[in-house]
Protein backbone atom coordinates (compact mmCIF):
# COMPACT_ATOMS: atom_id res chain seq x y z
CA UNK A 1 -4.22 -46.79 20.00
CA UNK A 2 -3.23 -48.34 23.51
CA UNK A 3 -4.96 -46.53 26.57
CA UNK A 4 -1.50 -46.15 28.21
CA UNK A 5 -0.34 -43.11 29.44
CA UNK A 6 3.63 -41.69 27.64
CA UNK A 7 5.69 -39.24 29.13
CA UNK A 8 8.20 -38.25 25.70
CA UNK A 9 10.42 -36.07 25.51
CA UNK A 10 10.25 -33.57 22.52
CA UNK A 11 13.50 -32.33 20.89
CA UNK A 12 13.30 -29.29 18.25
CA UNK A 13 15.82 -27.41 17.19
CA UNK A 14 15.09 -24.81 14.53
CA UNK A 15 15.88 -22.80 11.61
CA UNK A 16 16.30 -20.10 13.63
CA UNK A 17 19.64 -21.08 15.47
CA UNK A 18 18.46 -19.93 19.21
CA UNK A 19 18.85 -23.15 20.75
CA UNK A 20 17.17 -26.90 21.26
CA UNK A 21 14.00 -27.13 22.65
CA UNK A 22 12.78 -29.46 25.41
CA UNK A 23 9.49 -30.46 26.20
CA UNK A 24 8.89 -33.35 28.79
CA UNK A 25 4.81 -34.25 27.42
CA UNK A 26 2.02 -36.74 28.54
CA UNK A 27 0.13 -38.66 26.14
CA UNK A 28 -3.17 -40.62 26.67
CA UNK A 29 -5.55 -41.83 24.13
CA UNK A 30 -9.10 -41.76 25.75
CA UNK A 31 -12.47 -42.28 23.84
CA UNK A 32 -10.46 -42.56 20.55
CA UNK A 33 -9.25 -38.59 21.64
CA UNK A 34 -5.94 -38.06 22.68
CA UNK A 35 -5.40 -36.03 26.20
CA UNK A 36 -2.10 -34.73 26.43
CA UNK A 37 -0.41 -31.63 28.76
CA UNK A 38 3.24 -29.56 28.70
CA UNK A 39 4.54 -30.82 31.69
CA UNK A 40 8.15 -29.41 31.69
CA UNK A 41 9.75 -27.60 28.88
CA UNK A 42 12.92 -25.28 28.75
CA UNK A 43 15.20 -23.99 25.92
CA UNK A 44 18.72 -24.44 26.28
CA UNK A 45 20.95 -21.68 23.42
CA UNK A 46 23.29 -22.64 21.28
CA UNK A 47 26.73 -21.97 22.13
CA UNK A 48 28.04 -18.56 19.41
CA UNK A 49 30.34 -21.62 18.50
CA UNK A 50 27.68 -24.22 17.87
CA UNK A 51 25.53 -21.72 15.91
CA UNK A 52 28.28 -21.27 13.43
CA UNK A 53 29.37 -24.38 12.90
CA UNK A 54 25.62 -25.15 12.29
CA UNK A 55 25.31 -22.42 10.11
CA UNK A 56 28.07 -23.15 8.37
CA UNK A 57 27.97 -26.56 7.78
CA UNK A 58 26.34 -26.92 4.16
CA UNK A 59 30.07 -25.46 3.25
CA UNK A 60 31.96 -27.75 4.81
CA UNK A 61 33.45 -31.74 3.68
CA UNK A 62 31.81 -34.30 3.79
CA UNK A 63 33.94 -35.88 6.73
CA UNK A 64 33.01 -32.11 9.05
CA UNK A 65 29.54 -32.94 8.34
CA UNK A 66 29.29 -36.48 9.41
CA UNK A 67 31.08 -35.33 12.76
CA UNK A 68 29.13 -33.02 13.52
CA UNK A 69 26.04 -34.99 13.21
CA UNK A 70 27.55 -37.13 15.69
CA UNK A 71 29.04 -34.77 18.14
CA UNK A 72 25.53 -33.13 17.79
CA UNK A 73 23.82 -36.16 19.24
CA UNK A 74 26.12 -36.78 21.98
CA UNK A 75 25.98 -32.61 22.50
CA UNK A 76 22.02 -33.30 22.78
CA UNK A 77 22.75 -36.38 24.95
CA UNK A 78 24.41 -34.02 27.50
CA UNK A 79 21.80 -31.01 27.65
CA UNK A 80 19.35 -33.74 28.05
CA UNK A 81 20.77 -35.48 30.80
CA UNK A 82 21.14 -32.25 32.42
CA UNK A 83 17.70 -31.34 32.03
CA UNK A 84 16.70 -34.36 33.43
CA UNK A 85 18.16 -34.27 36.57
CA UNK A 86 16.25 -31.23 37.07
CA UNK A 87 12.37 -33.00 36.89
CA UNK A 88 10.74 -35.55 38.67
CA UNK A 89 9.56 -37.14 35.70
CA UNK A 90 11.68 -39.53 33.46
CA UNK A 91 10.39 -40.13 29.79
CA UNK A 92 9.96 -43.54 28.59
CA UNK A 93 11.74 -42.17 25.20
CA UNK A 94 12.97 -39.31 23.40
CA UNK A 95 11.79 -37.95 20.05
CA UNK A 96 14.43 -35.69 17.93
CA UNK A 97 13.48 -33.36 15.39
CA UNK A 98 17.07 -32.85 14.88
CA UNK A 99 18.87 -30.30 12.86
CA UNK A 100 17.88 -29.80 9.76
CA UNK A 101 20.83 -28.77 6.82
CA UNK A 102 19.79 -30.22 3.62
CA UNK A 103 16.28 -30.38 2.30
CA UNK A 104 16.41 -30.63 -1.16
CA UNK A 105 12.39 -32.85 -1.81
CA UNK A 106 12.53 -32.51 -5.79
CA UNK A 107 15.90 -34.42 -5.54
CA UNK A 108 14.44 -37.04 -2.87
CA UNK A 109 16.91 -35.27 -0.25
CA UNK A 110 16.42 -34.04 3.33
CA UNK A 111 19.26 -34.08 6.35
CA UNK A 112 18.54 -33.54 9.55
CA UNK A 113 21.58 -34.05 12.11
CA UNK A 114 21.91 -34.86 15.66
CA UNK A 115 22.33 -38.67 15.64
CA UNK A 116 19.72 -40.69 17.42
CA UNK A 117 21.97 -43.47 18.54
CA UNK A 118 24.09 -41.16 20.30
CA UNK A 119 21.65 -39.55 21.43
CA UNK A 120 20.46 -43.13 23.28
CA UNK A 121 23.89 -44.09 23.99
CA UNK A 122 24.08 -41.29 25.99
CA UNK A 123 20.74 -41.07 28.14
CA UNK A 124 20.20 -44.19 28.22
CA UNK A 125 16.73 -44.12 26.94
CA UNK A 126 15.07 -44.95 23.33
CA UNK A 127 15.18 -42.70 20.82
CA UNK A 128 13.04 -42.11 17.81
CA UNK A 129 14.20 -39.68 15.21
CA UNK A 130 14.72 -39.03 11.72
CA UNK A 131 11.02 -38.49 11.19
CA UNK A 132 11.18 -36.67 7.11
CA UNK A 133 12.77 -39.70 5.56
CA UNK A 134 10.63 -41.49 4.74
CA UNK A 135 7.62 -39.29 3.02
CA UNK A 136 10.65 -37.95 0.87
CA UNK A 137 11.35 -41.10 -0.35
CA UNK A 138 7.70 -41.64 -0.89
CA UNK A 139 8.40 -38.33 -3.33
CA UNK A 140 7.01 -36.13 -0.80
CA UNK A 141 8.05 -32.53 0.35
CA UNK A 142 8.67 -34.56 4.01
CA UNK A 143 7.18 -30.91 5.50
CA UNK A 144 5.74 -29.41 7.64
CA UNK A 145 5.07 -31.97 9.96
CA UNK A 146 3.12 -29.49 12.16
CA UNK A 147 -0.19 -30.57 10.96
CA UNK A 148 0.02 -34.08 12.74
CA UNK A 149 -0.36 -31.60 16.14
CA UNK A 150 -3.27 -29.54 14.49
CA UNK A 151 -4.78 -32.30 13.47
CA UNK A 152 -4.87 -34.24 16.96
CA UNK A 153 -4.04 -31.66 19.40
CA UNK A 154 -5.65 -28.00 17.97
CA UNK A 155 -8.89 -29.43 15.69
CA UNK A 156 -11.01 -26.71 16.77
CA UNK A 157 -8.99 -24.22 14.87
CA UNK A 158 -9.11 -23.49 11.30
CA UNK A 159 -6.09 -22.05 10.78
CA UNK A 160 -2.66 -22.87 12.67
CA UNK A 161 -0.23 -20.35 11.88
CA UNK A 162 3.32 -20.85 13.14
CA UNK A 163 6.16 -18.09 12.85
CA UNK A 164 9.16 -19.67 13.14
CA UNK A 165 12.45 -19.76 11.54
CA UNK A 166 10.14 -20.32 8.74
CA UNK A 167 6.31 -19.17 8.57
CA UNK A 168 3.93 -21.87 8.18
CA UNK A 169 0.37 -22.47 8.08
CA UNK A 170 -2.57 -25.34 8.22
CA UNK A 171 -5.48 -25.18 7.36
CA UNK A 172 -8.15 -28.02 8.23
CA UNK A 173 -11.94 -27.97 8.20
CA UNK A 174 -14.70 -30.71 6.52
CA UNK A 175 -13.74 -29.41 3.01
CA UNK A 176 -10.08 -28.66 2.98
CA UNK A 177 -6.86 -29.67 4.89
CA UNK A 178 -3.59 -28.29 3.39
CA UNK A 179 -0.06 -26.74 5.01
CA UNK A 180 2.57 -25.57 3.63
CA UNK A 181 5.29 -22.93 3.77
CA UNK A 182 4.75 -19.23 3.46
CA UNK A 183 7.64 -17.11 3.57
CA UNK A 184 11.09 -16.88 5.59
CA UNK A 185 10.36 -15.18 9.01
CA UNK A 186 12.42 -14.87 12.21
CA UNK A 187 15.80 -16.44 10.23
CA UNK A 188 15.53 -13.17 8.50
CA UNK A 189 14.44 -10.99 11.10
CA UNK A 190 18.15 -12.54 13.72
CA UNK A 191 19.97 -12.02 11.03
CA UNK A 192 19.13 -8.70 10.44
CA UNK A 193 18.68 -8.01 14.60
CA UNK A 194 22.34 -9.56 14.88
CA UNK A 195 24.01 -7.19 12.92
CA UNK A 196 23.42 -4.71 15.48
CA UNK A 197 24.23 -6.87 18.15
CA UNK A 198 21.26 -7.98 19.49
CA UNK A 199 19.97 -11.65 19.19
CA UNK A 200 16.49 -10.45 18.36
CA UNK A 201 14.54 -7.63 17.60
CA UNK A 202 12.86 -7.94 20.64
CA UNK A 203 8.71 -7.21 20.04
CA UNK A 204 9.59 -5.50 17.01
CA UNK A 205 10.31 -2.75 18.54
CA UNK A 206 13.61 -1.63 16.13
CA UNK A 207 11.07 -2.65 13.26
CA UNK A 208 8.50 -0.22 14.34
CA UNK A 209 11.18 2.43 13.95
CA UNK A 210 11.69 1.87 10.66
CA UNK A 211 10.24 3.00 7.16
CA UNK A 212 8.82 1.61 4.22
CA UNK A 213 11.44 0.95 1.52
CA UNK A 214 9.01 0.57 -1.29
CA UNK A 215 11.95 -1.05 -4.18
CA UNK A 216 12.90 -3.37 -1.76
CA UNK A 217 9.14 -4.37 -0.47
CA UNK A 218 8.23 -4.61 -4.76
CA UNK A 219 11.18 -6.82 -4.92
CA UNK A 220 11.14 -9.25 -1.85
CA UNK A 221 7.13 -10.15 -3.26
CA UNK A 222 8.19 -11.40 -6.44
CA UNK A 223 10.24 -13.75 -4.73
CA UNK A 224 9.14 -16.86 -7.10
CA UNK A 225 8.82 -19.24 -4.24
CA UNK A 226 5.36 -17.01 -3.70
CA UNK A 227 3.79 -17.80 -7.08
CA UNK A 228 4.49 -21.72 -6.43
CA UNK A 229 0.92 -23.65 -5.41
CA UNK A 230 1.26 -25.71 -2.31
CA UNK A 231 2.09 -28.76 -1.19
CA UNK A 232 5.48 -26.60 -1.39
CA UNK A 233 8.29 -26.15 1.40
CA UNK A 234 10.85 -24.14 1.64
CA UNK A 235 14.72 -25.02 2.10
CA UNK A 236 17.06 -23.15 4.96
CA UNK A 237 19.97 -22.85 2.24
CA UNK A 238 17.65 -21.06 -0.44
CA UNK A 239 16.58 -18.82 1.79
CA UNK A 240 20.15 -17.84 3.08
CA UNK A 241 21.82 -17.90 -0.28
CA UNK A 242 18.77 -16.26 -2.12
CA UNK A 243 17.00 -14.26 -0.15
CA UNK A 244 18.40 -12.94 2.93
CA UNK A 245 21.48 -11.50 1.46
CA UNK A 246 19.42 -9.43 -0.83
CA UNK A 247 17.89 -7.49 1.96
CA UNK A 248 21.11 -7.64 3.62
CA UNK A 249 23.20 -5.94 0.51
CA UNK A 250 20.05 -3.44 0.30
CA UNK A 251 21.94 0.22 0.55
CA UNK A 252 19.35 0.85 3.68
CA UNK A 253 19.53 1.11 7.49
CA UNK A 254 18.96 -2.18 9.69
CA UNK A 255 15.76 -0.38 11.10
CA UNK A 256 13.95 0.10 7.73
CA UNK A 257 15.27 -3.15 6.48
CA UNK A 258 13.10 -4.71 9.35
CA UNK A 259 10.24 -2.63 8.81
CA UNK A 260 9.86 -3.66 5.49
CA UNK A 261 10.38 -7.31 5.46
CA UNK A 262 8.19 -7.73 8.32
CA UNK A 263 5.94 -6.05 6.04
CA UNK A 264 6.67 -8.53 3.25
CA UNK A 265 5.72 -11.39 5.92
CA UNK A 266 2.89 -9.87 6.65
CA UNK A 267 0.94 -9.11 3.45
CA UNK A 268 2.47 -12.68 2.17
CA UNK A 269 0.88 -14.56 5.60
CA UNK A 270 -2.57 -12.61 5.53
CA UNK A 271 -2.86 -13.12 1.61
CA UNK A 272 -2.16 -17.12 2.11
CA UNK A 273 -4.68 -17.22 4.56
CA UNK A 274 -7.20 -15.00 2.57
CA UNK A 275 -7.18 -17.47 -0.68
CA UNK A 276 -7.63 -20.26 1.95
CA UNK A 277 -10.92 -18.72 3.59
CA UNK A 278 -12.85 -16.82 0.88
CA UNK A 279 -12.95 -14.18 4.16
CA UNK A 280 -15.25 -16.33 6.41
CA UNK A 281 -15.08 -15.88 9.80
CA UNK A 282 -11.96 -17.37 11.36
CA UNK A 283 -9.67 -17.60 14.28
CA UNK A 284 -5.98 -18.12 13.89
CA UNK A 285 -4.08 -19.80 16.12
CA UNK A 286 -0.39 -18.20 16.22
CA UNK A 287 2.73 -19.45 17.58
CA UNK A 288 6.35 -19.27 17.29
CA UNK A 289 8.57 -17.31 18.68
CA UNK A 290 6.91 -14.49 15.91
CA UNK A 291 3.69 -14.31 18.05
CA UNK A 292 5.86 -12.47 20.44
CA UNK A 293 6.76 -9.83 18.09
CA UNK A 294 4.07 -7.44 17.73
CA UNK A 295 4.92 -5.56 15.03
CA UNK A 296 5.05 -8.50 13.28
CA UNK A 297 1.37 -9.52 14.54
CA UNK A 298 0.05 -5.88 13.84
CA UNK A 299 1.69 -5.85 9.77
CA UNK A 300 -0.64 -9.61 9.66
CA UNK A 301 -3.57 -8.24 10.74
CA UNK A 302 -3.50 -5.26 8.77
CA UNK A 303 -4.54 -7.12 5.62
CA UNK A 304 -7.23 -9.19 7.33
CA UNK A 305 -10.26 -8.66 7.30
CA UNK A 306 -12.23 -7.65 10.66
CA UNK A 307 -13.87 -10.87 10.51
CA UNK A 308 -10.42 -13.15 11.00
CA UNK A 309 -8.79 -12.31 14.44
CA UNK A 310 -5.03 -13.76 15.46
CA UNK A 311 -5.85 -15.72 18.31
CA UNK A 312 -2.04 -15.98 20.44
CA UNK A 313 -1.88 -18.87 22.80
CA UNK A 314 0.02 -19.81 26.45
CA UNK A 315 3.48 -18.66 26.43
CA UNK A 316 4.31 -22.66 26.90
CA UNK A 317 2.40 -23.31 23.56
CA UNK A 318 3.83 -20.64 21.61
CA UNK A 319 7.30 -21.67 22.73
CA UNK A 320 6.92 -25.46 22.82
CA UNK A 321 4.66 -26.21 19.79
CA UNK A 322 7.22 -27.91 17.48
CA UNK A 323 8.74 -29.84 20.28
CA UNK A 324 5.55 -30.88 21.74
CA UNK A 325 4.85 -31.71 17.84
CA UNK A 326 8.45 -34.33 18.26
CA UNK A 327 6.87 -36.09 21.54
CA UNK A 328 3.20 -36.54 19.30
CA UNK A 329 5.11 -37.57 15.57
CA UNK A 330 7.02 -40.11 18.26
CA UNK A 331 3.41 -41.26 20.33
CA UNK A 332 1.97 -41.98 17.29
CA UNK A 333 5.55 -43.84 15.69
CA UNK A 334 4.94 -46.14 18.95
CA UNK A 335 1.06 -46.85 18.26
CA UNK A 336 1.74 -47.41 15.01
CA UNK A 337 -0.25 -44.55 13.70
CA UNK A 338 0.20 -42.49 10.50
CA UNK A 339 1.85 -39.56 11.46
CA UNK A 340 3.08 -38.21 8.37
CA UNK A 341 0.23 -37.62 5.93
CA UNK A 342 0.33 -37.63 1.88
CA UNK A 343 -3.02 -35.40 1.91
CA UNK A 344 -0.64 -32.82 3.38
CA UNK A 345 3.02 -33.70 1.67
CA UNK A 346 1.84 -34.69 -1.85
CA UNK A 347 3.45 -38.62 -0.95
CA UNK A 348 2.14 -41.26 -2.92
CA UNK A 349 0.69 -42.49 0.48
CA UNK A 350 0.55 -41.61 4.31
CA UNK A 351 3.66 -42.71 6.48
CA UNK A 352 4.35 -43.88 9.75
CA UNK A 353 7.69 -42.22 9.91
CA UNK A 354 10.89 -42.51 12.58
CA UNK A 355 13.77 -44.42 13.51
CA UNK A 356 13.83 -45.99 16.99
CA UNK A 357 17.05 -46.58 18.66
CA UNK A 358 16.58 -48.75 21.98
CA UNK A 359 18.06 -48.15 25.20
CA UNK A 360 19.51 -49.29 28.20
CA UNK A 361 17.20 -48.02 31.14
CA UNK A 362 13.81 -48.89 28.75
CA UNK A 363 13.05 -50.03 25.34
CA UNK A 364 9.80 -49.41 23.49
């Protein structure tokens, strides 16, 4: 890679609806190791209105769904001029996660909105995005992209645990490397916290409150997706059409609906991590907005063993992770560096994956 120092910014935006996530990053590759900080980072919400229509949009035609993707990227074009204005530091590019709405692997099929062109059209600066494409159409599940970070940014951790919108894991040592998806997490948990009102069920405390329902908990683990082996991912639209609305429709109050799927999450996450370790000694490193949730944390744990401890990062990591993970996947598109590996994906090979987009203040 070239010894030149990058300032990227990261775009995420996640399963979870709560908003797109900024992180302005530095990236220098010294003695064949790459040094890299969180320089700025902020999280702007979605708008009630742009959550639904993002919510909504697997529903709607297919002439909805190509606007939105554009008035997405011009939407993102805004929030990051704005955010711009506000730091000394000016990127030389962007890297978009974008949106995701379809991501269908088996059928060679993954969408992720929030066009890059607009996007550059707007700020002014390059643009790389659209970074699943290509390992899908190498027959590839095209996720999870976070081991690129573990492997570069976290290698002195076994296992990278992430509790998103989703809950996913890597594990990496001189034997093994695998990720995958575990369960649904917080995209269960809003949904659930938003019936009341709330956004979130902030620290778990309305969980804590809550009782076991022992049909449902029986249920919710023979959820089939849990007997598949990995390389597997799982799809936002399964889990909203299969899952959620079975816990949901569950004749049971909101508080003991929460108790018991975080339960579910739990005993899911620790047994994933269990087959993975043969119980050596391990430290976990845990992020997402999940590691915030401490109920959540504890109902992990409690099917650990002692000797595996949840190690929970700097607030900026926990929060930032994925779109630090953007500004790497987008370092490594400009070095021309696999960042998309088949080890991890099941591809027939490794990928260098993104779409750049040149623009008018800078081009890469």
């Amino acid at each position: 890679m070239k010894e030149k120092k990058y300032h990227i910014l990261g775009l995420m935006s996640g399963s979870s609806l709560d908003g797109l996530d900024l992180a302005l990053c530095s990236f220098e590759t010294k003695n064949k190791s790459i040094e890299w900080e969180i320089i700025y980072a902020e999280t702007i919400p979605y708008s009630q209105k742009w959550a639904l229509r993002l919510e909504k949009l697997p529903e709607q035609s297919a002439l909805i769904f190509i606007k939105t993707h554009s008035y997405l990227g011009h939407y993102f074009g805004e929030i990051i001029n704005d955010f711009l204005e506000r730091v000394p530091i000016k990127p030389d590019f962007i890297a978009s996660h974008g949106h995701t709405i379809f991501h269908y692997p088996k059928q060679l099929i993954t969408t992720q909105i929030g066009d890059g062109a607009a996007i550059a059209a707007k700020t002014g600066y390059p643009v790389i995005c659209d970074f699943r494409s290509h390992d899908i159409a190498l027959e590839g599940e095209g996720t999870p992209l976070a081991p690129t970070a573990d492997k570069y940014l976290f290698s002195e951790y076994e296992f990278l645990l992430n509790l998103g919108g989703i809950a996913n894991i890597t594990y990496q040592n001189l034997n093994n490397w695998c990720a995958f998806d575990i369960t649904p997490c917080n995209q269960v948990l809003n949904d659930l916290a938003q019936i009341l009102g709330l956004e979130y069920d902030n620290n778990g405390n309305i969980a804590r409150k809550g009782q076991l329902i022992p049909k449902l908990y029986q249920f919710l683990n023979q959820y089939p997706y849990y007997k598949q082996t990995y390389p597997k991912s799982l799809d936002n639209q399964n889990i909203k059409l299969k899952y959620t609305p079975k816990i949901i429709n569950f004749d049971a109050s909101i508080e003991d609906k929460l108790h018991t799927s975080c339960k579910v999450f739990g005993y899911q996450i620790a047994k994933s991590i269990h087959q993975l370790s043969n119980n050596q000694e391990a430290k976990i490193l845990t992020t997402g907005g999940g590691a915030f949730n401490s109920f959540l944390i504890e109902c992990i744990q409690e099917h650990l063993n002692p000797n595996i401890s949840i190690v929970i990062p700097d607030k900026k990591i926990i929060e930032y992770k994925e779109a630090l993970l953007m500004a790497l996947l987008g370092f490594l598109r400009i070095n021309n560096q696999v960042n998309c590996f088949s080890k991890i994906t099941n591809a027939n090979f490794d990928s260098i994956g993104g779409a750049i987009y040149q623009g008018i203040h800078s081009q890469i």
